[in-house]
C-alpha atoms as a PDB file:
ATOM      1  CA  UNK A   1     -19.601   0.044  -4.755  1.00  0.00           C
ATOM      2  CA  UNK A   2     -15.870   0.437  -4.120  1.00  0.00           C
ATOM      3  CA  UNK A   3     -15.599   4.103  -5.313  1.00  0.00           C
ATOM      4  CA  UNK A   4     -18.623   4.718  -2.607  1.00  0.00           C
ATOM      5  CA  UNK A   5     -16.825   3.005   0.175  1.00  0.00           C
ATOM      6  CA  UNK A   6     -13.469   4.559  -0.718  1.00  0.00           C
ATOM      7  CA  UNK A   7     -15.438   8.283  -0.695  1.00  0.00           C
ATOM      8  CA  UNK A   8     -16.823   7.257   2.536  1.00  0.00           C
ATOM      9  CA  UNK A   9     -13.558   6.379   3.909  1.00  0.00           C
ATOM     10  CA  UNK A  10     -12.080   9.545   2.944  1.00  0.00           C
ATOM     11  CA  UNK A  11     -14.675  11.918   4.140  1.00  0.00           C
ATOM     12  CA  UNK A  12     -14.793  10.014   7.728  1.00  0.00           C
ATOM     13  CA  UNK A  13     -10.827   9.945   7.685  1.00  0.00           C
ATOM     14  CA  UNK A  14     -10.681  13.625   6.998  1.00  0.00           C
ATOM     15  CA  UNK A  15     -13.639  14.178   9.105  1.00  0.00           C
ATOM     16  CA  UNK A  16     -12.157  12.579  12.019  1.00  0.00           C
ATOM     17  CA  UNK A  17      -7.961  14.268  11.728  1.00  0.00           C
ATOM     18  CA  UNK A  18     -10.111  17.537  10.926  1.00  0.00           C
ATOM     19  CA  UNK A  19     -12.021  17.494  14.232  1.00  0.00           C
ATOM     20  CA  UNK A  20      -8.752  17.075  16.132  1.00  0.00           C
ATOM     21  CA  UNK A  21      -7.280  20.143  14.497  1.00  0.00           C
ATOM     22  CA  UNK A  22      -9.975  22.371  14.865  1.00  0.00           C
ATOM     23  CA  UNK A  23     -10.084  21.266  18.469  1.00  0.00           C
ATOM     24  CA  UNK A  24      -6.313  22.539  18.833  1.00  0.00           C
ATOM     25  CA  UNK A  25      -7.027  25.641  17.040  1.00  0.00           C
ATOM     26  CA  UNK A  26      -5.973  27.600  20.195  1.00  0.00           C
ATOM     27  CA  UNK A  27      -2.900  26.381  21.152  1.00  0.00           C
ATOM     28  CA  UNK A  28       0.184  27.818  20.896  1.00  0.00           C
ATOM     29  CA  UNK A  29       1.309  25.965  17.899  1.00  0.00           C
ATOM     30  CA  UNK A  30      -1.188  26.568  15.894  1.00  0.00           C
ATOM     31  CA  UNK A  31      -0.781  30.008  15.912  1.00  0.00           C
ATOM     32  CA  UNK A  32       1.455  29.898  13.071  1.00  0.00           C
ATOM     33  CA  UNK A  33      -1.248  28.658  10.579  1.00  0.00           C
ATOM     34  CA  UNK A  34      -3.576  31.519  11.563  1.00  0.00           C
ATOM     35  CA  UNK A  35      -4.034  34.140   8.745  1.00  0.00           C
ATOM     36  CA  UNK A  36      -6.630  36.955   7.421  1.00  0.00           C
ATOM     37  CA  UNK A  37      -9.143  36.293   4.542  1.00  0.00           C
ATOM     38  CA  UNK A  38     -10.060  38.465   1.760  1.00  0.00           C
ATOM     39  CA  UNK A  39     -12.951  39.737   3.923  1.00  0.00           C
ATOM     40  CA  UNK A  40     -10.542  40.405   6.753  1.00  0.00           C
ATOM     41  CA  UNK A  41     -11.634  37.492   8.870  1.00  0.00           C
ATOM     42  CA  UNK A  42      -9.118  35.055  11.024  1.00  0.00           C
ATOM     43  CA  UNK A  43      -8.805  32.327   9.380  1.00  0.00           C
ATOM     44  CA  UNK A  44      -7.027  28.691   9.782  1.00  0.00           C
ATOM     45  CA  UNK A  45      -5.083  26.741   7.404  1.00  0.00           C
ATOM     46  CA  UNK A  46      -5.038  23.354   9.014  1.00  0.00           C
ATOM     47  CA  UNK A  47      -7.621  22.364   7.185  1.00  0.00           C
ATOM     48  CA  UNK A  48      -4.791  21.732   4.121  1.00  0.00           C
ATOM     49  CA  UNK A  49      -3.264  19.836   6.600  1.00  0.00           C
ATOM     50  CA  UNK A  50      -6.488  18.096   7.404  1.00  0.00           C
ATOM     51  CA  UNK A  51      -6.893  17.196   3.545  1.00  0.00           C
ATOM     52  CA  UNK A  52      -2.963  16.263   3.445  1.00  0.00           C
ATOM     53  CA  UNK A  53      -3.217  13.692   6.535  1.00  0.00           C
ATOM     54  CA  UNK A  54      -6.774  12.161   5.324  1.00  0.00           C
ATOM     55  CA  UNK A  55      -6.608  11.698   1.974  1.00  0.00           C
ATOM     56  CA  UNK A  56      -2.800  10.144   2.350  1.00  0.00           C
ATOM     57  CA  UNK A  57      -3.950   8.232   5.425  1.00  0.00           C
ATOM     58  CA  UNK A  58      -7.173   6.603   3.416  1.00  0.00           C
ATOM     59  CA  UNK A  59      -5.381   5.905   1.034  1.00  0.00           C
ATOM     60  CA  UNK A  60      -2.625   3.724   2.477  1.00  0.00           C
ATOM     61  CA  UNK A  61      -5.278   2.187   4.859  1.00  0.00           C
ATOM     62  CA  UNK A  62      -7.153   0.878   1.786  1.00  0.00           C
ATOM     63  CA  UNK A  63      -4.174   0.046  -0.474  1.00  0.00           C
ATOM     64  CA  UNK A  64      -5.920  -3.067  -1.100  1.00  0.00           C
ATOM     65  CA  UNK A  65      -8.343  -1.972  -2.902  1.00  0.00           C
ATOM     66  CA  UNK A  66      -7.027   0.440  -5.188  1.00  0.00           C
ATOM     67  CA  UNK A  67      -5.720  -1.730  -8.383  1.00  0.00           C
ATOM     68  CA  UNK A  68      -2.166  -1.238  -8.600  1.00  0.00           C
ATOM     69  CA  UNK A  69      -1.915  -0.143  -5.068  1.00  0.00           C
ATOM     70  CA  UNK A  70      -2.427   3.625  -3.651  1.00  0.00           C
ATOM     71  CA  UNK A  71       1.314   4.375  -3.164  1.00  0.00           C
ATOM     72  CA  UNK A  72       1.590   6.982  -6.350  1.00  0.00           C
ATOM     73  CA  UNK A  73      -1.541   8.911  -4.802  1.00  0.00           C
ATOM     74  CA  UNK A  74      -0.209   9.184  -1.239  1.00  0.00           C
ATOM     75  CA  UNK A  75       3.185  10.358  -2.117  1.00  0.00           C
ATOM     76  CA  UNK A  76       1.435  13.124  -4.378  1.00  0.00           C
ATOM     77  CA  UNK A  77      -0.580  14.401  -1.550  1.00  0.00           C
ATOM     78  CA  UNK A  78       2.124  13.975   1.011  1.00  0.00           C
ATOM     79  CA  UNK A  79       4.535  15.690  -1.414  1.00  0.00           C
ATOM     80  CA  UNK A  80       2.418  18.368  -2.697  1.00  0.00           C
ATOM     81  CA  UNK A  81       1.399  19.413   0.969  1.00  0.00           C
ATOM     82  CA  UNK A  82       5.011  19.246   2.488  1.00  0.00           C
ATOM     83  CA  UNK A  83       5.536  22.106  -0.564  1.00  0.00           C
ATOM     84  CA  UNK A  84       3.063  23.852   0.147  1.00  0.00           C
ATOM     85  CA  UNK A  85       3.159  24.124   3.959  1.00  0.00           C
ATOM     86  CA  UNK A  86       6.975  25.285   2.984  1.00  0.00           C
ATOM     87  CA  UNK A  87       4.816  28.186   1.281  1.00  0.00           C
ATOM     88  CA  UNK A  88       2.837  28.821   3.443  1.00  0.00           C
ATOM     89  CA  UNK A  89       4.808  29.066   6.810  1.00  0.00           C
ATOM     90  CA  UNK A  90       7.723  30.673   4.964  1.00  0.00           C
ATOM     91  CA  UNK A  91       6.569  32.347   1.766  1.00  0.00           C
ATOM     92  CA  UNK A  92       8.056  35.753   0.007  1.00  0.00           C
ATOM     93  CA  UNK A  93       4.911  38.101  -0.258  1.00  0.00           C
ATOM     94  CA  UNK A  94       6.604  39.973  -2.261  1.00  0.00           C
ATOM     95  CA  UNK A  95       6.446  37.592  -5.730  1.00  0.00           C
ATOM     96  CA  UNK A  96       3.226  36.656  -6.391  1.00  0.00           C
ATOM     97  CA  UNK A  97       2.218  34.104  -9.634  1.00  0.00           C
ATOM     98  CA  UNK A  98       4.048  31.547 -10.996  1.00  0.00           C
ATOM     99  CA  UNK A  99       5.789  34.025 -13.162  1.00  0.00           C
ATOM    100  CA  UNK A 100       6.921  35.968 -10.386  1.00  0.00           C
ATOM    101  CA  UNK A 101       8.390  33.314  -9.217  1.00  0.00           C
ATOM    102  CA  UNK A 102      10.257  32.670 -12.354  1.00  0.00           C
ATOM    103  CA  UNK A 103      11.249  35.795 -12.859  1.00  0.00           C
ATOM    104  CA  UNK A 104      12.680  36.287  -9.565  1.00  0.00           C
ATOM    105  CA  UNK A 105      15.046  32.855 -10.225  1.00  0.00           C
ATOM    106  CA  UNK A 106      16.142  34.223 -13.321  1.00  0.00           C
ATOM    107  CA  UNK A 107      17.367  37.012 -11.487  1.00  0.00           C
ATOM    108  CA  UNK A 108      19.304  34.905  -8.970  1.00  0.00           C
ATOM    109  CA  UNK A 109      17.027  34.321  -6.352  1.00  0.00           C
ATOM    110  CA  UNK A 110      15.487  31.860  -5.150  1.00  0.00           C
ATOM    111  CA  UNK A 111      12.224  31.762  -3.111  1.00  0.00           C
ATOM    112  CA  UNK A 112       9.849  29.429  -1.678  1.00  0.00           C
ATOM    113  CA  UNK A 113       7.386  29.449  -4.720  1.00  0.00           C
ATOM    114  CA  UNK A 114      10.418  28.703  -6.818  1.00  0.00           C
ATOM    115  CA  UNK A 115      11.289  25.823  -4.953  1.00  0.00           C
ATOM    116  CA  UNK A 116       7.473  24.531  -4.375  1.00  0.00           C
ATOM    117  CA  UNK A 117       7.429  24.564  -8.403  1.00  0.00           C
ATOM    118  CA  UNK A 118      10.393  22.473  -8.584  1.00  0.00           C
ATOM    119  CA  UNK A 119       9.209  20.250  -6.202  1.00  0.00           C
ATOM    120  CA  UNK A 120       5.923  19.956  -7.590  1.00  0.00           C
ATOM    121  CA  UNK A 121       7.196  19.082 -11.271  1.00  0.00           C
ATOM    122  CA  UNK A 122      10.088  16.306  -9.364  1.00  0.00           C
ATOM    123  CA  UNK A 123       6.756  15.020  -7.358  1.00  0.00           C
ATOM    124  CA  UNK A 124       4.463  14.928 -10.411  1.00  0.00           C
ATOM    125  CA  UNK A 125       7.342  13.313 -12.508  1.00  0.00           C
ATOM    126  CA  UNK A 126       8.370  10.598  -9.392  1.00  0.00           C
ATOM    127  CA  UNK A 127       4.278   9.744  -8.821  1.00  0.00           C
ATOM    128  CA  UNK A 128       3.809   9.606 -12.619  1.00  0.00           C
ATOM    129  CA  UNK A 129       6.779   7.217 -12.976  1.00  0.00           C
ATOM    130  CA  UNK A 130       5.962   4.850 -10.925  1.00  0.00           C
ATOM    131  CA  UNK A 131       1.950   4.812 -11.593  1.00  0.00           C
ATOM    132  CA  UNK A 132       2.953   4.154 -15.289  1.00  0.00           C
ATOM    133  CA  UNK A 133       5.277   1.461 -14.285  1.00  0.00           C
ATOM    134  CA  UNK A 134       2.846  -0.461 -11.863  1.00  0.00           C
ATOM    135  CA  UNK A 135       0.396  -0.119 -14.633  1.00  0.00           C
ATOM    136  CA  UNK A 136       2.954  -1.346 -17.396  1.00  0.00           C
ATOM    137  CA  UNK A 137       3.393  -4.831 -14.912  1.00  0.00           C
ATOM    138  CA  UNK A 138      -0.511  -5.133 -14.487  1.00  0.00           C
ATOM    139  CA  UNK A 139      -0.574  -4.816 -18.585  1.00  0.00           C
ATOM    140  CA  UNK A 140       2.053  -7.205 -18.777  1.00  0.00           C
ATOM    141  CA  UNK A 141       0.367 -10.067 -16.299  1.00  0.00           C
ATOM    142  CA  UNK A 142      -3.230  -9.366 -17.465  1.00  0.00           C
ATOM    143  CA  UNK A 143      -1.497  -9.827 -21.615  1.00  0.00           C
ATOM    144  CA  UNK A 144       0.275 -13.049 -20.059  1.00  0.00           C
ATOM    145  CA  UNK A 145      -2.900 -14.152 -18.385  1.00  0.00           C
ATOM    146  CA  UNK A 146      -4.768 -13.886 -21.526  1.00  0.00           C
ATOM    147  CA  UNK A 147      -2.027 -15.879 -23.522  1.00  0.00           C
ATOM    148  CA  UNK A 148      -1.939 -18.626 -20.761  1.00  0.00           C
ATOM    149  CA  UNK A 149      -5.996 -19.237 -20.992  1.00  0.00           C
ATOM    150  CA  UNK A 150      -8.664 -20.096 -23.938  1.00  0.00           C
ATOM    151  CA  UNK A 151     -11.087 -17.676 -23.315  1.00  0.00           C
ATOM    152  CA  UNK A 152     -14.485 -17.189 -25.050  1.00  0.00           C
ATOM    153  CA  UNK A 153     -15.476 -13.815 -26.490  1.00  0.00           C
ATOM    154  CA  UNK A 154     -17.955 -13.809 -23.731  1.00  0.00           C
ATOM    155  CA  UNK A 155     -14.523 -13.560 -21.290  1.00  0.00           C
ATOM    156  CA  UNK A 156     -12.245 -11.214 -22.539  1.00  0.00           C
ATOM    157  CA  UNK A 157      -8.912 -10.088 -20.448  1.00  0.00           C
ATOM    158  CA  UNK A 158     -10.111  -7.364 -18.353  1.00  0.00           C
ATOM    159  CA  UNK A 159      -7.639  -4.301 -19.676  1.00  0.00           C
ATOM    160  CA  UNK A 160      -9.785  -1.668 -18.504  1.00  0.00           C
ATOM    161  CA  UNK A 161      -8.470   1.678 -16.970  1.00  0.00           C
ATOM    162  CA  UNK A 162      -4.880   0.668 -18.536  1.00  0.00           C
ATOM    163  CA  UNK A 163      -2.901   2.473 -21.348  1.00  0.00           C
ATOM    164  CA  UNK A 164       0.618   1.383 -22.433  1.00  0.00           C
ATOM    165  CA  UNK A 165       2.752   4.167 -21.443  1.00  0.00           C
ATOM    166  CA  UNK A 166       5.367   6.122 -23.188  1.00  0.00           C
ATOM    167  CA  UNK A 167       8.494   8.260 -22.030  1.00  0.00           C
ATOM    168  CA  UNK A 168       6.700  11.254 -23.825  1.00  0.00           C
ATOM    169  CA  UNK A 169       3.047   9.957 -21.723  1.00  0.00           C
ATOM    170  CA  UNK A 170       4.797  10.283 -18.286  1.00  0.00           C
ATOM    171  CA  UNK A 171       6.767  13.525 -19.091  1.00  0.00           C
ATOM    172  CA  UNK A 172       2.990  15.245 -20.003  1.00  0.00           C
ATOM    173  CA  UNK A 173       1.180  13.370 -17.148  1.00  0.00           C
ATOM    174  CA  UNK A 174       4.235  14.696 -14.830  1.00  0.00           C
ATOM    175  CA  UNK A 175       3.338  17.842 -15.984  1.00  0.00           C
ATOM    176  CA  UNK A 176      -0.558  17.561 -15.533  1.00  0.00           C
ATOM    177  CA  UNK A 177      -0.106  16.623 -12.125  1.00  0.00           C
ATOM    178  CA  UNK A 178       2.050  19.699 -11.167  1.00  0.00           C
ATOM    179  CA  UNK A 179       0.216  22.306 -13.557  1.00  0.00           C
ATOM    180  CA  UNK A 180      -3.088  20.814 -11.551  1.00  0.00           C
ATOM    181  CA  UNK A 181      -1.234  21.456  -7.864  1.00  0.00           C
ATOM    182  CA  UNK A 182      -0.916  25.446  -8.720  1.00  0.00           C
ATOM    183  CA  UNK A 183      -4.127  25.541 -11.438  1.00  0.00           C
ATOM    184  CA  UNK A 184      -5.921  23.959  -7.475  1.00  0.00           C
ATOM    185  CA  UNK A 185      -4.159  27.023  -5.769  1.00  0.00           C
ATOM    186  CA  UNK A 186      -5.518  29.843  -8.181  1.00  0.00           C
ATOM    187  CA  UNK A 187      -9.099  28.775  -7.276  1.00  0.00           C
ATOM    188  CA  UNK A 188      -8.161  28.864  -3.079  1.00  0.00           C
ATOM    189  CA  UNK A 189      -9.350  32.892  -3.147  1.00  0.00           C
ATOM    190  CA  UNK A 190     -12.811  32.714  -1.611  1.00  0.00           C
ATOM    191  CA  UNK A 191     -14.558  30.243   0.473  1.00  0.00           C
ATOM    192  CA  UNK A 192     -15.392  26.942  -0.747  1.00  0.00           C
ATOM    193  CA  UNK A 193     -14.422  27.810  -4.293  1.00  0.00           C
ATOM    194  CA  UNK A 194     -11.395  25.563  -4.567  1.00  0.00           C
ATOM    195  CA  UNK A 195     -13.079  22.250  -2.763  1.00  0.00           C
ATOM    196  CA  UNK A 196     -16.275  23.136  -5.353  1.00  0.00           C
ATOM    197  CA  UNK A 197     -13.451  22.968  -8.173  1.00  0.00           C
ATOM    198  CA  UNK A 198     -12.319  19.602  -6.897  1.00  0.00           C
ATOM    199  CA  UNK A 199     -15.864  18.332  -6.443  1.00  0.00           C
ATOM    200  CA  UNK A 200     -16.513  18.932  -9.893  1.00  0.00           C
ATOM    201  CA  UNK A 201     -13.487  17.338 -11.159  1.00  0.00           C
ATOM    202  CA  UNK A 202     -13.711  14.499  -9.209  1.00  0.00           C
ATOM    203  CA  UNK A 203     -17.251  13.221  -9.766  1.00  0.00           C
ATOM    204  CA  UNK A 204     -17.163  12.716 -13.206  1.00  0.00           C
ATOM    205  CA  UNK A 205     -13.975  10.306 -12.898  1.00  0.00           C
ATOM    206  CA  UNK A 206     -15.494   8.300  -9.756  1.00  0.00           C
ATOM    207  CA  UNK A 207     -18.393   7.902 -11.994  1.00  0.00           C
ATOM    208  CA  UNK A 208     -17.555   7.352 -15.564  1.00  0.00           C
ATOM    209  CA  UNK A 209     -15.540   4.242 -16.856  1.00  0.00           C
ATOM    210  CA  UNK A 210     -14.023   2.262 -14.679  1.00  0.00           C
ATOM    211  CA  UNK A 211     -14.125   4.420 -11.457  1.00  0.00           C
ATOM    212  CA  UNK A 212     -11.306   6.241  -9.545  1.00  0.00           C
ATOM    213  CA  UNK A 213      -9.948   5.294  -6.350  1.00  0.00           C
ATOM    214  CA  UNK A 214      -7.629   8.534  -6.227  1.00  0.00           C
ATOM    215  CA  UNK A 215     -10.772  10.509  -7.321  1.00  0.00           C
ATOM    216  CA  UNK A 216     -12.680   8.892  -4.627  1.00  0.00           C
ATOM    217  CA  UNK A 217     -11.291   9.225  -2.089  1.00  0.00           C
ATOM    218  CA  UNK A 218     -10.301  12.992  -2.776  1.00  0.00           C
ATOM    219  CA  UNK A 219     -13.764  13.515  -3.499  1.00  0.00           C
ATOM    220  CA  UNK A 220     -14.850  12.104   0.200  1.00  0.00           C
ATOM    221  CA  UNK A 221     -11.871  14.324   1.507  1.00  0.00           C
ATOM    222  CA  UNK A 222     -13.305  17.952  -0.087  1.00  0.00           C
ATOM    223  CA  UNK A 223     -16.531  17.420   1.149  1.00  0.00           C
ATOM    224  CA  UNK A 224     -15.654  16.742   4.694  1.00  0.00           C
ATOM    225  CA  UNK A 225     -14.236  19.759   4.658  1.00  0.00           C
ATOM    226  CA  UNK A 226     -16.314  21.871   2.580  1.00  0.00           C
ATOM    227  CA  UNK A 227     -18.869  23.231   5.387  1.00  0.00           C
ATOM    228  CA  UNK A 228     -15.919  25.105   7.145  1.00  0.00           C
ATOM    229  CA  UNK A 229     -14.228  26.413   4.000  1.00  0.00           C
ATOM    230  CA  UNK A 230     -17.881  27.731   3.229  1.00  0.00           C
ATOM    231  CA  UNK A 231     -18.267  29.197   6.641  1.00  0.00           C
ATOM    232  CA  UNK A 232     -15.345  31.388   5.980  1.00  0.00           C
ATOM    233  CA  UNK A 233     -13.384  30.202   9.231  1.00  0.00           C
ATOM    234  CA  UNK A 234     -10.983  28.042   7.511  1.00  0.00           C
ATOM    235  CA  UNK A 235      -9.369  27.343   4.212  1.00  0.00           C
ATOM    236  CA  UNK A 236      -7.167  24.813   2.313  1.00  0.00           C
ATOM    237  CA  UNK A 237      -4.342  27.307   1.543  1.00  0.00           C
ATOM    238  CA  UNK A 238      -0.835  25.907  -0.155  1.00  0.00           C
ATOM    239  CA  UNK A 239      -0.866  23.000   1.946  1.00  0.00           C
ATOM    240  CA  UNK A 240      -4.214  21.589   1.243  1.00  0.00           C
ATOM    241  CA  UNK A 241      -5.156  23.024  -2.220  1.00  0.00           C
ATOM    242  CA  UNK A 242      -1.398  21.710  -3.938  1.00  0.00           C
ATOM    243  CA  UNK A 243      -1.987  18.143  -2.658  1.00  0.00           C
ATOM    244  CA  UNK A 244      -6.045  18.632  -3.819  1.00  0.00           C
ATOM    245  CA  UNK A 245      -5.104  18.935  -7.513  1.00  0.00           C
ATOM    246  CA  UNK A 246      -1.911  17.224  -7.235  1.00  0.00           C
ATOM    247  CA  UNK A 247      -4.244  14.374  -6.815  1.00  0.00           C
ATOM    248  CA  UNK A 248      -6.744  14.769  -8.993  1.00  0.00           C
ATOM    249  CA  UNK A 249      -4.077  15.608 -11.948  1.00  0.00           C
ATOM    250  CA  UNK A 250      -2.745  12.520 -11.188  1.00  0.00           C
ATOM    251  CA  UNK A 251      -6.314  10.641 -10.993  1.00  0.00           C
ATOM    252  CA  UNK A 252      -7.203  11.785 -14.684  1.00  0.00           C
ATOM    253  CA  UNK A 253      -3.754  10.855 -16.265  1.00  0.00           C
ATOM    254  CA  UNK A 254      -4.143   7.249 -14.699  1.00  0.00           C
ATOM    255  CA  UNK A 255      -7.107   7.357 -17.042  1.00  0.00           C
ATOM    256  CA  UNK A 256      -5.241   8.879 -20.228  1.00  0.00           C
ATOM    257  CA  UNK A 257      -2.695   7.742 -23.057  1.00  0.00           C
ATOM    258  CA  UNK A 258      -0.165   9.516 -24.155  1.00  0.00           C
ATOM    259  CA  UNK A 259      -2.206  11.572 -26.601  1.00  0.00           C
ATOM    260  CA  UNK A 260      -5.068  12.360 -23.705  1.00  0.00           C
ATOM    261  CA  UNK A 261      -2.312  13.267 -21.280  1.00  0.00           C
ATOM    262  CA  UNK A 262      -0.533  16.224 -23.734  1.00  0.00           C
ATOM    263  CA  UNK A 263      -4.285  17.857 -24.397  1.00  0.00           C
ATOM    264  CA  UNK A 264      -4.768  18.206 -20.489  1.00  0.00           C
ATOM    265  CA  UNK A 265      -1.601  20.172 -20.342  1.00  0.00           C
ATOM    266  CA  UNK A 266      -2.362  22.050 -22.948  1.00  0.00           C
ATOM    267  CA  UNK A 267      -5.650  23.065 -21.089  1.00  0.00           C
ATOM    268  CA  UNK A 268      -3.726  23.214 -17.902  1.00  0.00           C
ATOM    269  CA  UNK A 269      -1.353  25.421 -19.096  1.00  0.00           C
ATOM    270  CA  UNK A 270      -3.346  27.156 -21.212  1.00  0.00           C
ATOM    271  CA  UNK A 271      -5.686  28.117 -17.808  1.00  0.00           C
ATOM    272  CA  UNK A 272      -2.230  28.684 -15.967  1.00  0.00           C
ATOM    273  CA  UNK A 273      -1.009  31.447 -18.505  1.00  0.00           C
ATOM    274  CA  UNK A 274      -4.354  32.738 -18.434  1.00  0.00           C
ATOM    275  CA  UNK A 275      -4.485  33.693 -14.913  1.00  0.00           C
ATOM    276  CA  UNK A 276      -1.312  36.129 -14.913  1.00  0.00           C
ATOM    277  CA  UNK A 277      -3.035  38.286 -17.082  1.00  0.00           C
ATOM    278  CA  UNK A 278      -6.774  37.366 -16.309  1.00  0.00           C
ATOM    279  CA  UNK A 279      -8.034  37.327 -12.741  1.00  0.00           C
ATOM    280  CA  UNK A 280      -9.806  34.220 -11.764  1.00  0.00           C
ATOM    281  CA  UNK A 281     -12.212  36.021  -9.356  1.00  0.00           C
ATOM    282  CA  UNK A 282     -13.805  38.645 -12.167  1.00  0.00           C
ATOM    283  CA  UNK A 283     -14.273  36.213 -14.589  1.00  0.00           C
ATOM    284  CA  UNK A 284     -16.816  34.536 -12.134  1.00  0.00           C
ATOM    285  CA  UNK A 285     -17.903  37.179 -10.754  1.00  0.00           C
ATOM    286  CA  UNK A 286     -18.666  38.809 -14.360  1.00  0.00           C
ATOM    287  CA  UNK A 287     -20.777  35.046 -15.174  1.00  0.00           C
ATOM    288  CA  UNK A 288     -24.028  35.147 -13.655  1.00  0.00           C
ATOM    289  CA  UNK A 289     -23.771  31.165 -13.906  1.00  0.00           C
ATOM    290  CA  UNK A 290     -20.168  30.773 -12.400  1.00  0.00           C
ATOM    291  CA  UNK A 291     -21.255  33.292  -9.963  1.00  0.00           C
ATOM    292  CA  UNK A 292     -24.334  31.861  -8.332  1.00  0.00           C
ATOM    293  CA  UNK A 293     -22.011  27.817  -8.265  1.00  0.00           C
ATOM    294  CA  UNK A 294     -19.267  30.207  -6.631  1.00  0.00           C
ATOM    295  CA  UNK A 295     -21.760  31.639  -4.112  1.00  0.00           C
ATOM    296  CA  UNK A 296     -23.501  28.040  -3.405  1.00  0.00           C
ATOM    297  CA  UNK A 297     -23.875  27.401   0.404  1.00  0.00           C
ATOM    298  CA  UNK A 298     -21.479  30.615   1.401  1.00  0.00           C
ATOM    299  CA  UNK A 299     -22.527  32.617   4.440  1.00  0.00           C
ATOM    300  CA  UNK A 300     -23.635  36.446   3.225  1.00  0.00           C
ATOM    301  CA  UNK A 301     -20.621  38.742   4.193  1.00  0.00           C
END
């Protein structure tokens, strides 16, 4: 019930900023978040900025019903999207992949995808942090709690959805949640594909175990804006695909120990070495499977 209202919430909030900036797609301003697609088509990247503003927005209007409180998961989407609008209105096309980036800070310079993936690890580790310290005090009061009262075995403590936390557990979730703000951005190369990607992770995690708020209300966000994304006239770019698996990263490690948390980024960064040498886009389009998901609800070119 609360994971439903929370994906409500987030698809309505989304819904509603989205409308707005759709709406003001012709002024002036917006000019600057105009690009082409891959099919040569104008295209509009507010709707990252639509996904930044509603799933932050949900989630400090329903606070209250996110145990622990939904501070961690609004400064992941608000930092991940400040990074990647920084990308976005000022990138170097001339470094592509993380490992151009790299390379080209080894060499002395510094560019915007450098930064972004500096900012994305300091975001991942300061959101981390302080989930796994709220979550180390809700330990702590539900452990006193259950010291304080006889209970039956019929009423245990309710310790569900926590995991004692280590400094190695918040290093690798830290890590998850950046790794999962560029693995999101790797997927952002045809319509739809990355908000299908964030569908897919998100489901399983509002259903499963004890629910998701994060995962909720991300989910509710995505599919408010999946029509558009499909339609080809908009897309999440840096600023909305960043903060879409910022998020999520950071909705699975609130989920994992220590243990759980270092086999996601070996996946994670397994996927992210991958993709310099393998391209996303011919691996689906090479799987009859993948390709006919990828294709889902897409207009024919």
């Amino acid at each position: 019930m609360r994971d439903g209202l929370l994906t409500t919430a987030g698809a309505v909030g989304t819904a509603l900023v989205w409308h707005r900036l759709r709406a003001a797609r012709d002024r002036p301003w917006a000019a600057r978040w105009e690009r082409t697609n891959h099919a040569g088509h104008p295209v509009t990247l507010l709707e990252g900025v639509a996904l930044v503003a509603g799933t932050a927005g949900t989630a400090l209007a329903t606070g209250a019903a996110w145990p622990g409180g939904s501070l961690p998961y609004a400064v992941a989407s608000l930092g991940a999207g400040s990074l990647g609008a920084l990308d976005d209105l000022r990138q170097d096309t001339d470094r592509k992949g993380l490992a151009g980036h790299l390379r080209a800070l080894a060499h002395g310079r510094v560019t915007t995808g450098a930064l972004k993936v500096v900012g994305l690890v300091a975001t991942g580790l300061v959101v981390t942090a302080l989930d796994d310290a709220r979550g180390r005090t809700r330990l702590a009061a539900l452990s006193a709690d259950h010291r304080g009262r006889t209970r039956t075995a019929a009423q245990p403590a309710d310790h569900r959805g926590l995991r004692p936390a280590t400094v190695w557990g918040t290093l690798a979730g830290a890590a998850v949640v950046a790794g999962s703000a560029n693995l999101a951005n790797l997927f952002d190369l045809r319509p739809g594909r990355a908000l299908k990607v964030g569908v897919l992770a998100a489901v399983p995690l509002v259903v499963t175990g004890p629910g998701s708020p994060a995962a909720a209300v991300t989910l509710g966000s995505a599919l408010a804006l999946l029509p558009d994304d499909l339609a080809g006239s908009s897309m999440l770019g840096d600023t909305g695909a960043n903060p879409l698996g910022a998020v999520l990263g950071l909705a699975l490690v609130q989920r994992q120990g220590p243990v759980a948390r270092t086999a996601t980024l070996a996946v994670v960064t397994g996927l992210t070495l991958a993709s310099e040498r393998v391209s996303f886009t011919k691996v689906i389009e090479s799987t009859p499977v993948l390709r006919e998901l990828d294709a889902l609800g897409r207009e024919p070119r």
